[in-house]
PDB file of N, CA and C in Angstrom:
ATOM      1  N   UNK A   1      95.809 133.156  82.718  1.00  0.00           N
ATOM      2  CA  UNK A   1      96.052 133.259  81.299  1.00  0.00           C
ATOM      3  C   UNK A   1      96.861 134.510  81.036  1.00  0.00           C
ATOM      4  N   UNK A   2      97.304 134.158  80.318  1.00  0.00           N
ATOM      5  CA  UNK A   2      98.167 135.824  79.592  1.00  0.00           C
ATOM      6  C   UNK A   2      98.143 135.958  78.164  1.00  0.00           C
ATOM      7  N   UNK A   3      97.701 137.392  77.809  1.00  0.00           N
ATOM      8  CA  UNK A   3      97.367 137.727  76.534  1.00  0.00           C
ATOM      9  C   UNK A   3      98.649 137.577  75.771  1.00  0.00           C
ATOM     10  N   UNK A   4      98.593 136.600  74.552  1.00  0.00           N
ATOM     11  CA  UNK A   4      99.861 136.363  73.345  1.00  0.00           C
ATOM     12  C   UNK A   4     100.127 137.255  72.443  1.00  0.00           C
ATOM     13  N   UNK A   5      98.928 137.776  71.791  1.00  0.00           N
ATOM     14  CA  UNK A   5      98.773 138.273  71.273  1.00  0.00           C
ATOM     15  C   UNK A   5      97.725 139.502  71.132  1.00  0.00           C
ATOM     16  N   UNK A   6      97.519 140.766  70.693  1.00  0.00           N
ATOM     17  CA  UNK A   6      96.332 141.653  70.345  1.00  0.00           C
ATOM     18  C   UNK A   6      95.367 141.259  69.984  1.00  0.00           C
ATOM     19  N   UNK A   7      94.593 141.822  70.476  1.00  0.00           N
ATOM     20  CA  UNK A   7      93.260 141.971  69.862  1.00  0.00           C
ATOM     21  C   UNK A   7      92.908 141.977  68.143  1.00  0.00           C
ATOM     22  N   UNK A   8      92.540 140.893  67.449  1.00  0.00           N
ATOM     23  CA  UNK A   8      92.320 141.101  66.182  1.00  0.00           C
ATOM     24  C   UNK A   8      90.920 140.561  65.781  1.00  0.00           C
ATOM     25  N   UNK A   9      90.387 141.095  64.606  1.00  0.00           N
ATOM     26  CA  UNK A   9      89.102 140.449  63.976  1.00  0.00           C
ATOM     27  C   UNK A   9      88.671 138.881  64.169  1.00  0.00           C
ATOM     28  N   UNK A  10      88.139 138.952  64.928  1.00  0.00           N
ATOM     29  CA  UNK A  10      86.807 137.796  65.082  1.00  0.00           C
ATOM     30  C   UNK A  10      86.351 137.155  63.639  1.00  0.00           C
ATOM     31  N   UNK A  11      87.118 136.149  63.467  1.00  0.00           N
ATOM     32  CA  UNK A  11      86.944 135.846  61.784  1.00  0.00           C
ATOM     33  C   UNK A  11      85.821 134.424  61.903  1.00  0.00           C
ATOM     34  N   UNK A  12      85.368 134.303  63.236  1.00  0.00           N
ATOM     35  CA  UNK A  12      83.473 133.205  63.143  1.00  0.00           C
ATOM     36  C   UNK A  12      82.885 134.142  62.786  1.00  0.00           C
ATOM     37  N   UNK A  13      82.522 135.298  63.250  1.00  0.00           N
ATOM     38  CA  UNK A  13      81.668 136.378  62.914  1.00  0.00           C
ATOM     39  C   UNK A  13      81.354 136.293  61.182  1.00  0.00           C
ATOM     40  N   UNK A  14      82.378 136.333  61.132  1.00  0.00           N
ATOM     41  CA  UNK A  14      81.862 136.832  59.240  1.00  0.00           C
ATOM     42  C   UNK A  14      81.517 134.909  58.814  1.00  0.00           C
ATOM     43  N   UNK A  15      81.626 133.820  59.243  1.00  0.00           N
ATOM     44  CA  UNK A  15      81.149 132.568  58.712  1.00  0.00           C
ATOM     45  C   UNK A  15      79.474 132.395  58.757  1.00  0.00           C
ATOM     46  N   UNK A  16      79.215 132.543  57.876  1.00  0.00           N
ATOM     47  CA  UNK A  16      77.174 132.444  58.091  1.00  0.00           C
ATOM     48  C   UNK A  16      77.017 131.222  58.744  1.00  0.00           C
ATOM     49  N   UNK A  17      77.714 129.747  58.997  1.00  0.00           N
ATOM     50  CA  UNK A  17      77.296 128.721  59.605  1.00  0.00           C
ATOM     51  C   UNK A  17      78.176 128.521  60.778  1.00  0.00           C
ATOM     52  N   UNK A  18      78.767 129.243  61.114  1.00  0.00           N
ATOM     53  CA  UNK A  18      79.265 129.708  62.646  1.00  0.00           C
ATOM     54  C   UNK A  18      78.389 130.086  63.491  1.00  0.00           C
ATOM     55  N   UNK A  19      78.137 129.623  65.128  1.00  0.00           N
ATOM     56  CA  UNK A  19      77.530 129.653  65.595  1.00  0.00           C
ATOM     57  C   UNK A  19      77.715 131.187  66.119  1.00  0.00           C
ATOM     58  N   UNK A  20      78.741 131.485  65.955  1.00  0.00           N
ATOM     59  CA  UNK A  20      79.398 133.171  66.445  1.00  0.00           C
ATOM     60  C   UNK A  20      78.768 133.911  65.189  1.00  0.00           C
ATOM     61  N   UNK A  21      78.205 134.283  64.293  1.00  0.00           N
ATOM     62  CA  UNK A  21      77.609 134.666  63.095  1.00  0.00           C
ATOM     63  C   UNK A  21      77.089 136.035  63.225  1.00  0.00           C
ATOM     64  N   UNK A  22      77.419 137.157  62.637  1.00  0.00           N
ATOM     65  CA  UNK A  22      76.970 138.566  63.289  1.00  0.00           C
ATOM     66  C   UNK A  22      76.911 139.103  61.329  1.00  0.00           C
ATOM     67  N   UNK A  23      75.766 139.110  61.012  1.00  0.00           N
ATOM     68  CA  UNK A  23      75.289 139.677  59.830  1.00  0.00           C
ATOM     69  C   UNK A  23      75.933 140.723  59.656  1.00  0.00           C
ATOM     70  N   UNK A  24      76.239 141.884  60.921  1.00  0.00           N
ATOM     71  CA  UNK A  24      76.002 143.551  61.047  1.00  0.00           C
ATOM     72  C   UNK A  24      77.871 143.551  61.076  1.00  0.00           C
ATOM     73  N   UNK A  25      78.542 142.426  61.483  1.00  0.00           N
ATOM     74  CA  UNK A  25      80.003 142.526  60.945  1.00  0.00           C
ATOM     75  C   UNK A  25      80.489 142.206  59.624  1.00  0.00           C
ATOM     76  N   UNK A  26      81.542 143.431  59.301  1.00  0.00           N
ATOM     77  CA  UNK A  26      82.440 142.779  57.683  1.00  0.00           C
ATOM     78  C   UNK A  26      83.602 142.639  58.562  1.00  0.00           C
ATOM     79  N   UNK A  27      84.141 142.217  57.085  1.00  0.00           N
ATOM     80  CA  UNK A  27      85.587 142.173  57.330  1.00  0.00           C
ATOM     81  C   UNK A  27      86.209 143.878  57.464  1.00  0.00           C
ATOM     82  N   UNK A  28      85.607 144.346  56.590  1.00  0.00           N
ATOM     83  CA  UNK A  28      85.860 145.910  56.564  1.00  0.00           C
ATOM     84  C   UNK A  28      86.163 146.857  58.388  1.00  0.00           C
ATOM     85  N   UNK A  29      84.858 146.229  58.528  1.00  0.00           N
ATOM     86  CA  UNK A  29      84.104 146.982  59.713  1.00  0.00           C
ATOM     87  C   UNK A  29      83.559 146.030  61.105  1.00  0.00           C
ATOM     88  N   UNK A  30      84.826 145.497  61.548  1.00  0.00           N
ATOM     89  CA  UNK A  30      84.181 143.772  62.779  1.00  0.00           C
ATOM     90  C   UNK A  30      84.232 144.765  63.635  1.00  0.00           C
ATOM     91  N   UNK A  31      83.002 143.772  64.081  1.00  0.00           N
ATOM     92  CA  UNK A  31      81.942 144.332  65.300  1.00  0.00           C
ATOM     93  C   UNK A  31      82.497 143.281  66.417  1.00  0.00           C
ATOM     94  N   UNK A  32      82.943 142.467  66.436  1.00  0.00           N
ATOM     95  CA  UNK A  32      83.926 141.436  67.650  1.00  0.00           C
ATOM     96  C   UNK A  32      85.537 141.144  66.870  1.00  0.00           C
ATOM     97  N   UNK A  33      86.202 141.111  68.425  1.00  0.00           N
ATOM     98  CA  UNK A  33      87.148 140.831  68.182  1.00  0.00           C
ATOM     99  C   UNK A  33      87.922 139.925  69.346  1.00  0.00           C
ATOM    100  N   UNK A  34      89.100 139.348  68.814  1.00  0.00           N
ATOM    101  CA  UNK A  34      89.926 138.328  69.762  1.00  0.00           C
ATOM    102  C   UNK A  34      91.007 138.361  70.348  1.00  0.00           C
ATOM    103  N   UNK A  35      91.641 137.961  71.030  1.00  0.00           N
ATOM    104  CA  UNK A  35      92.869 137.357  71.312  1.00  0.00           C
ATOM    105  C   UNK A  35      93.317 136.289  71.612  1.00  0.00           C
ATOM    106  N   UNK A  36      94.643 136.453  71.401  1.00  0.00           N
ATOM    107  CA  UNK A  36      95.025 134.535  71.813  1.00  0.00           C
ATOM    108  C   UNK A  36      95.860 134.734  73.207  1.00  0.00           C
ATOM    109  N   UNK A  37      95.518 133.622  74.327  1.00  0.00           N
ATOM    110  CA  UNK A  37      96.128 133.628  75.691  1.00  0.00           C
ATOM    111  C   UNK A  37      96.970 132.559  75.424  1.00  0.00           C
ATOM    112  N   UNK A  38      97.605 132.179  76.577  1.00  0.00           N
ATOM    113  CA  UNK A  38      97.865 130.681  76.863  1.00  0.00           C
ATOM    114  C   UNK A  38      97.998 130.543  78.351  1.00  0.00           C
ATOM    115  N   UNK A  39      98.025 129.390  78.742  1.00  0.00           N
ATOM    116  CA  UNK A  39      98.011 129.240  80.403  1.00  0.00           C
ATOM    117  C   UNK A  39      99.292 129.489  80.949  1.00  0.00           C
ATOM    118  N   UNK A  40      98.860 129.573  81.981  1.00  0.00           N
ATOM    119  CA  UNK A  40     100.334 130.426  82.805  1.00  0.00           C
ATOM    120  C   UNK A  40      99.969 129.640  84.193  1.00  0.00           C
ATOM    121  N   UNK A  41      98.794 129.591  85.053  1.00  0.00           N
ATOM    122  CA  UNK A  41      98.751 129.288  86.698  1.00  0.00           C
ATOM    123  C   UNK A  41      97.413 129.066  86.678  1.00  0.00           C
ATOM    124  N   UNK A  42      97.366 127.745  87.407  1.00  0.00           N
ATOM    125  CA  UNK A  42      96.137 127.761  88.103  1.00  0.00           C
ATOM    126  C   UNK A  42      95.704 127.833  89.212  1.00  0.00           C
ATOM    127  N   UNK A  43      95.003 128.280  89.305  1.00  0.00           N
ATOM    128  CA  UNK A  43      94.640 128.854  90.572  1.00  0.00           C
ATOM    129  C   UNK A  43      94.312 127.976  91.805  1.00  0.00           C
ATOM    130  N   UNK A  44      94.696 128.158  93.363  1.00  0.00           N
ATOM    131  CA  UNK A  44      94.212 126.989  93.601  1.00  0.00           C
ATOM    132  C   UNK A  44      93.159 127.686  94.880  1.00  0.00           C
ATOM    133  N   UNK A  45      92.562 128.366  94.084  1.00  0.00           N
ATOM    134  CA  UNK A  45      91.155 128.809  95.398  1.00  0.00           C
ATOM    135  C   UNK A  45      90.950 129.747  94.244  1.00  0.00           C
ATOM    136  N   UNK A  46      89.377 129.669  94.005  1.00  0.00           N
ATOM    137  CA  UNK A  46      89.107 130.902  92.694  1.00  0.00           C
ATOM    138  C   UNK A  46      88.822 132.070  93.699  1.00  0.00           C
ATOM    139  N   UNK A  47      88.771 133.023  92.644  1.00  0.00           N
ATOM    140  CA  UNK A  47      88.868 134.704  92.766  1.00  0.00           C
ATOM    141  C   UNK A  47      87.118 135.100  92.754  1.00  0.00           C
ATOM    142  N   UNK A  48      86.411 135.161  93.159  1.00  0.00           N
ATOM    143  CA  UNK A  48      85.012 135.603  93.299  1.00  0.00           C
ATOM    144  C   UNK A  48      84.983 136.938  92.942  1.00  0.00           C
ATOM    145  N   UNK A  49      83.813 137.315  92.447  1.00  0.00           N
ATOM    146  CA  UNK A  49      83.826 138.608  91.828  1.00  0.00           C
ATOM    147  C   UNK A  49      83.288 139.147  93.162  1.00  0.00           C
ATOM    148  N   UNK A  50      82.601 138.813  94.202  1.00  0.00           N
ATOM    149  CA  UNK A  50      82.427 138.966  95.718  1.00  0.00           C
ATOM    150  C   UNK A  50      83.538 139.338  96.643  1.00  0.00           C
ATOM    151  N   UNK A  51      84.768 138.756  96.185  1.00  0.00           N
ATOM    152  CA  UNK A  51      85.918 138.720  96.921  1.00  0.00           C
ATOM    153  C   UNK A  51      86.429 139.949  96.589  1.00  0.00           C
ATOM    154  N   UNK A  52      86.347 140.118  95.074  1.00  0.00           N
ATOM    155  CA  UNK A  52      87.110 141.085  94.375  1.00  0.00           C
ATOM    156  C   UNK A  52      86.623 142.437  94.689  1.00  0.00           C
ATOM    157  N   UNK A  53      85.503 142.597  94.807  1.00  0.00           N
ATOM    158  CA  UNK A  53      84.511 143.915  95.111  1.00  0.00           C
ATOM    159  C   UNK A  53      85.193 145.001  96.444  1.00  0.00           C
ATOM    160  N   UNK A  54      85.864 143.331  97.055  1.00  0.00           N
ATOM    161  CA  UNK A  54      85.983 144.065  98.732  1.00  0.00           C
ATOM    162  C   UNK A  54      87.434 144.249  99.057  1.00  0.00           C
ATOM    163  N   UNK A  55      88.329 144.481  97.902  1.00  0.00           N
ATOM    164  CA  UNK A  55      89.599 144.927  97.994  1.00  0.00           C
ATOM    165  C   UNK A  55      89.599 146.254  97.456  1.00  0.00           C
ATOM    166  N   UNK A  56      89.383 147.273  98.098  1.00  0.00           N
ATOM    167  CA  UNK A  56      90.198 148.741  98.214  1.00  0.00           C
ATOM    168  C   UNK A  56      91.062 148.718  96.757  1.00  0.00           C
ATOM    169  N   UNK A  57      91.671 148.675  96.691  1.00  0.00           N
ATOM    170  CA  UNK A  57      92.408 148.697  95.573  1.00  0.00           C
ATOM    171  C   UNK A  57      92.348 148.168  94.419  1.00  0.00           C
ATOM    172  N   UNK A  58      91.042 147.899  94.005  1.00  0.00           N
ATOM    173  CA  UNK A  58      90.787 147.363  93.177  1.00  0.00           C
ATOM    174  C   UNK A  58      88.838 148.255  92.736  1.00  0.00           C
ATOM    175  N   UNK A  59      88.767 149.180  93.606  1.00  0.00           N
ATOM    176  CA  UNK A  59      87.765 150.172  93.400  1.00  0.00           C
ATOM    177  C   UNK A  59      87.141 150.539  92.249  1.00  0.00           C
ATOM    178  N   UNK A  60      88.411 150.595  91.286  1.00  0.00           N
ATOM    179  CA  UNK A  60      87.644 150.965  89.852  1.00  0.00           C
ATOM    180  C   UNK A  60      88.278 150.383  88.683  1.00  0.00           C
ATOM    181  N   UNK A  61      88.710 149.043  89.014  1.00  0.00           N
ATOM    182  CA  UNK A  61      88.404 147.725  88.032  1.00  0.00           C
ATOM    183  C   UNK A  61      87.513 147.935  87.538  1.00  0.00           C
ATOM    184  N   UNK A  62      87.755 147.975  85.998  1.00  0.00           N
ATOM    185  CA  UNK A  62      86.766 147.723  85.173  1.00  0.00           C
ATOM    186  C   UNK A  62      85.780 146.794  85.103  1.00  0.00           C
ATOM    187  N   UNK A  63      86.211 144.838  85.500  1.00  0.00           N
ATOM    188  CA  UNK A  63      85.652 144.154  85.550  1.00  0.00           C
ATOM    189  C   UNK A  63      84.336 144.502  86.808  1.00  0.00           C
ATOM    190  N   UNK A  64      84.387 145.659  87.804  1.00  0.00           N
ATOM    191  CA  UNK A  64      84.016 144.924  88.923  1.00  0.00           C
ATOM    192  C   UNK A  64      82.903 146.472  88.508  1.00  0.00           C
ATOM    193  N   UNK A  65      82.805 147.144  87.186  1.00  0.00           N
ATOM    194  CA  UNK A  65      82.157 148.114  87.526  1.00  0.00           C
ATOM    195  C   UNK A  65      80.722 147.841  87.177  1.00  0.00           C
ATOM    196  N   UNK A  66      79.664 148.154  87.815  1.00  0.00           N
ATOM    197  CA  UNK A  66      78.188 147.990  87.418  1.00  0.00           C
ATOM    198  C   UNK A  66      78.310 147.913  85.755  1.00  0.00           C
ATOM    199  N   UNK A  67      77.246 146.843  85.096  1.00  0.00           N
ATOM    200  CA  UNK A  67      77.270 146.900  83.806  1.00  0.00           C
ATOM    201  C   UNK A  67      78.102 146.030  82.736  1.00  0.00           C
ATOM    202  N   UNK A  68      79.483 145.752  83.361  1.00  0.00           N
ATOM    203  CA  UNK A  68      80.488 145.169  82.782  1.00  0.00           C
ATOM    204  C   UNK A  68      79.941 143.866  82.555  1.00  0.00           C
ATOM    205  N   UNK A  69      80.510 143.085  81.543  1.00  0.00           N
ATOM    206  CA  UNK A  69      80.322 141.570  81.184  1.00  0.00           C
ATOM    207  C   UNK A  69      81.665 141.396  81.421  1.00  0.00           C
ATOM    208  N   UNK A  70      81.578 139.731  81.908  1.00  0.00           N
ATOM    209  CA  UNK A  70      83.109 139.019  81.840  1.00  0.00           C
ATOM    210  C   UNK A  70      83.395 138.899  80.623  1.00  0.00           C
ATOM    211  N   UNK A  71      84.419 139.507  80.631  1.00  0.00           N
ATOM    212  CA  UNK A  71      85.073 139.296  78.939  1.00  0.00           C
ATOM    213  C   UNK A  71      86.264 139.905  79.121  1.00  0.00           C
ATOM    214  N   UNK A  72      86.963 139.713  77.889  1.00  0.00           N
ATOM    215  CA  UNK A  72      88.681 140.522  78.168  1.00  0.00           C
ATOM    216  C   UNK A  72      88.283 141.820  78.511  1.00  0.00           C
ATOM    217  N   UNK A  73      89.223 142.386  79.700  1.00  0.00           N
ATOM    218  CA  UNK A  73      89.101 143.438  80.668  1.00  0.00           C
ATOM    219  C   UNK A  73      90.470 144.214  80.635  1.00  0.00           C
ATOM    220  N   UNK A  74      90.599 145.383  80.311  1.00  0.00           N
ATOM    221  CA  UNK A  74      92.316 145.904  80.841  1.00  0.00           C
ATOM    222  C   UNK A  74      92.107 145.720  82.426  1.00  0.00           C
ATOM    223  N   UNK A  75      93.464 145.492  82.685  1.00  0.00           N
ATOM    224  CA  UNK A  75      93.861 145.432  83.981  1.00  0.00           C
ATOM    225  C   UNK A  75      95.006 146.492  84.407  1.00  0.00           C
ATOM    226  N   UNK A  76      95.180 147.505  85.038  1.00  0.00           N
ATOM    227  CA  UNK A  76      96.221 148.229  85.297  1.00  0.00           C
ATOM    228  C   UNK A  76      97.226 147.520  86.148  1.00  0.00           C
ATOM    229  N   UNK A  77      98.772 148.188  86.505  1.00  0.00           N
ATOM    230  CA  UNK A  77      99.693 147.690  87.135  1.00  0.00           C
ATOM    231  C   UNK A  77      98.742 147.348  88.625  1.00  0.00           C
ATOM    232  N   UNK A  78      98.439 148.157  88.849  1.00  0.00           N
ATOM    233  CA  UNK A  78      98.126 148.658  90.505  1.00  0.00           C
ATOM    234  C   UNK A  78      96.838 147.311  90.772  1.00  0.00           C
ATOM    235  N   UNK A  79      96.146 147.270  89.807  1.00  0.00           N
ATOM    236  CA  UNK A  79      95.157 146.158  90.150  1.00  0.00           C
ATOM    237  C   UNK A  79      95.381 145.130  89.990  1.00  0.00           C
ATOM    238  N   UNK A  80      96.577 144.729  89.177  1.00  0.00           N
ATOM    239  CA  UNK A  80      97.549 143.089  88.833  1.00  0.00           C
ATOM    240  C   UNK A  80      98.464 142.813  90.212  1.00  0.00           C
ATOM    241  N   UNK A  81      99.147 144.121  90.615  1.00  0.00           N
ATOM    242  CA  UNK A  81      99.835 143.675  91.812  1.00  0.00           C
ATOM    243  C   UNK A  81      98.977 143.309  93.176  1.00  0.00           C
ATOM    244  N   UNK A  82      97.653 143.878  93.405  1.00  0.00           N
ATOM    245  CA  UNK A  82      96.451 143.730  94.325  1.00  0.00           C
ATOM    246  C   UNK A  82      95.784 142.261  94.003  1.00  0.00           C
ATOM    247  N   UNK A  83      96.047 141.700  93.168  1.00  0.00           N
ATOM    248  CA  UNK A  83      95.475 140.231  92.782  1.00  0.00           C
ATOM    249  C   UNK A  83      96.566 139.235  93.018  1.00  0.00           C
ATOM    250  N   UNK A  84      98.219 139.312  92.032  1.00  0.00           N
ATOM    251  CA  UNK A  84      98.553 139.055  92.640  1.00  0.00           C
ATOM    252  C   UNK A  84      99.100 138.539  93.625  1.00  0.00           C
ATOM    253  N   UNK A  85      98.558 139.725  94.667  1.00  0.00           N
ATOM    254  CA  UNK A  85      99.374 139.293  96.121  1.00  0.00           C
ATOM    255  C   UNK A  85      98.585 138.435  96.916  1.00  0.00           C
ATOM    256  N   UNK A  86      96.768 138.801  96.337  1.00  0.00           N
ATOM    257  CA  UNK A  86      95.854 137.971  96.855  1.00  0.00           C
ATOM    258  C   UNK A  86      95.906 136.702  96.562  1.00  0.00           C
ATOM    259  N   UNK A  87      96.487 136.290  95.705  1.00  0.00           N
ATOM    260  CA  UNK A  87      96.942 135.048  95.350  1.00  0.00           C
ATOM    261  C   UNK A  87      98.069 134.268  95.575  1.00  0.00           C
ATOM    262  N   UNK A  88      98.941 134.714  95.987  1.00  0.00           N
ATOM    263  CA  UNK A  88     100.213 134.417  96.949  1.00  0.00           C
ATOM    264  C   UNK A  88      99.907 134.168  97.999  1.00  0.00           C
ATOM    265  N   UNK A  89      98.807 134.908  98.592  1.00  0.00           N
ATOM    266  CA  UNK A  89      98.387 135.409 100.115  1.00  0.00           C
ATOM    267  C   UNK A  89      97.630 133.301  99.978  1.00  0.00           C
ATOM    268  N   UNK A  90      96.997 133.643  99.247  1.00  0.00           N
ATOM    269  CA  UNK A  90      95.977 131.989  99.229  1.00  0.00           C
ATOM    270  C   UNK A  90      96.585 131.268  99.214  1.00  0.00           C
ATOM    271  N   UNK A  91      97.565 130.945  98.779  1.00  0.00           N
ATOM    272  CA  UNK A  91      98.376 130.052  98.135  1.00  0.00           C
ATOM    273  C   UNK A  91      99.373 129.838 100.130  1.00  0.00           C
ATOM    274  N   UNK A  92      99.165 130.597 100.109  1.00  0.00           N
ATOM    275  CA  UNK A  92     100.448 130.421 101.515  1.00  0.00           C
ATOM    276  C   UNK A  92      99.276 129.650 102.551  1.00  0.00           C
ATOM    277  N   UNK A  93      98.553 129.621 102.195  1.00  0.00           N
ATOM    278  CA  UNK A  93      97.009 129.304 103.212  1.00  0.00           C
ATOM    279  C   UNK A  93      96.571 127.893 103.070  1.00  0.00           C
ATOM    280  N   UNK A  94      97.164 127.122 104.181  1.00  0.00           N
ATOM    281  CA  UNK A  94      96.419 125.399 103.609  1.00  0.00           C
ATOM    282  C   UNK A  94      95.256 125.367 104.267  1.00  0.00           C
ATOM    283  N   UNK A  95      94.461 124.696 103.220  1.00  0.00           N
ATOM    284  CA  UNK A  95      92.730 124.855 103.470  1.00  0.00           C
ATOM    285  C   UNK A  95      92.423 125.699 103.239  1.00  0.00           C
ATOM    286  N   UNK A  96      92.347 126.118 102.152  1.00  0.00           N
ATOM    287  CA  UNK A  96      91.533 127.573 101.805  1.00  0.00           C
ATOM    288  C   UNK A  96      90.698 127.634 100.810  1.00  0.00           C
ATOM    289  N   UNK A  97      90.882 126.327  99.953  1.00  0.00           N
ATOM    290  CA  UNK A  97      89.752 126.180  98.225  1.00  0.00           C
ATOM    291  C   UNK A  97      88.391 126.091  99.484  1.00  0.00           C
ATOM    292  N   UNK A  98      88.054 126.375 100.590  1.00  0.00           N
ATOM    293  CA  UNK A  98      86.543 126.227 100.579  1.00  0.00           C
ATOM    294  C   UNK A  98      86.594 127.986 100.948  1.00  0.00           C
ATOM    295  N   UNK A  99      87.490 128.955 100.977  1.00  0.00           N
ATOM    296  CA  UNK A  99      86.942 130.428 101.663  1.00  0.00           C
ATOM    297  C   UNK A  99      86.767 131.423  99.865  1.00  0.00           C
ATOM    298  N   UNK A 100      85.615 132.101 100.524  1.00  0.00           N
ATOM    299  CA  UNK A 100      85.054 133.086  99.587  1.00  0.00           C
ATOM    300  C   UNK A 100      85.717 134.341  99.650  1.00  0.00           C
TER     301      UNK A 100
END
């Protein structure tokens, strides 16, 4: 996916019969917020957060730090080019949707 657009107000939040419904957000003051992606590649062997742990260069990914939830994550240059290549690398690999 690739981000289209910024991050803006979470406008289920403020709907009381939205299942996304957060009392403690206004419009003033949102407590969630969104973006819009669109597809770009699919993948053809997923990325394990197991896999991801054990690339060096990818050490202090945010996604991979104790605590984190999956959710939109910055990604720096250095950790986009380390993914990637890991993904080129798969991709060059027949038989590989079964390796972790």
């Amino acid at each position: 996916m690739e981000v289209v657009r910024s991050a803006y107000p979470d406008h289920y939040a403020h709907e009381p019969k939205n299942n996304y419904f957060d009392p403690k957000s206004s419009k003033d003051a949102p407590r969630w917020m969104m973006v819009d992606v669109r597809f770009v590649k699919k993948l053809t062997v997923p990325l394990p957060l197991e896999r991801l742990r054990t690339l060096a260069g990818l050490a202090k990914m945010v996604l991979l730090k104790k605590g984190s939830r999956l959710s939109v994550q910055p990604v720096d240059q250095t950790e986009w080019t380390v993914i990637m290549q890991l993904i080129a690398q798969d991709d060059g690999v027949s038989g590989s949707a079964g390796r972790t």
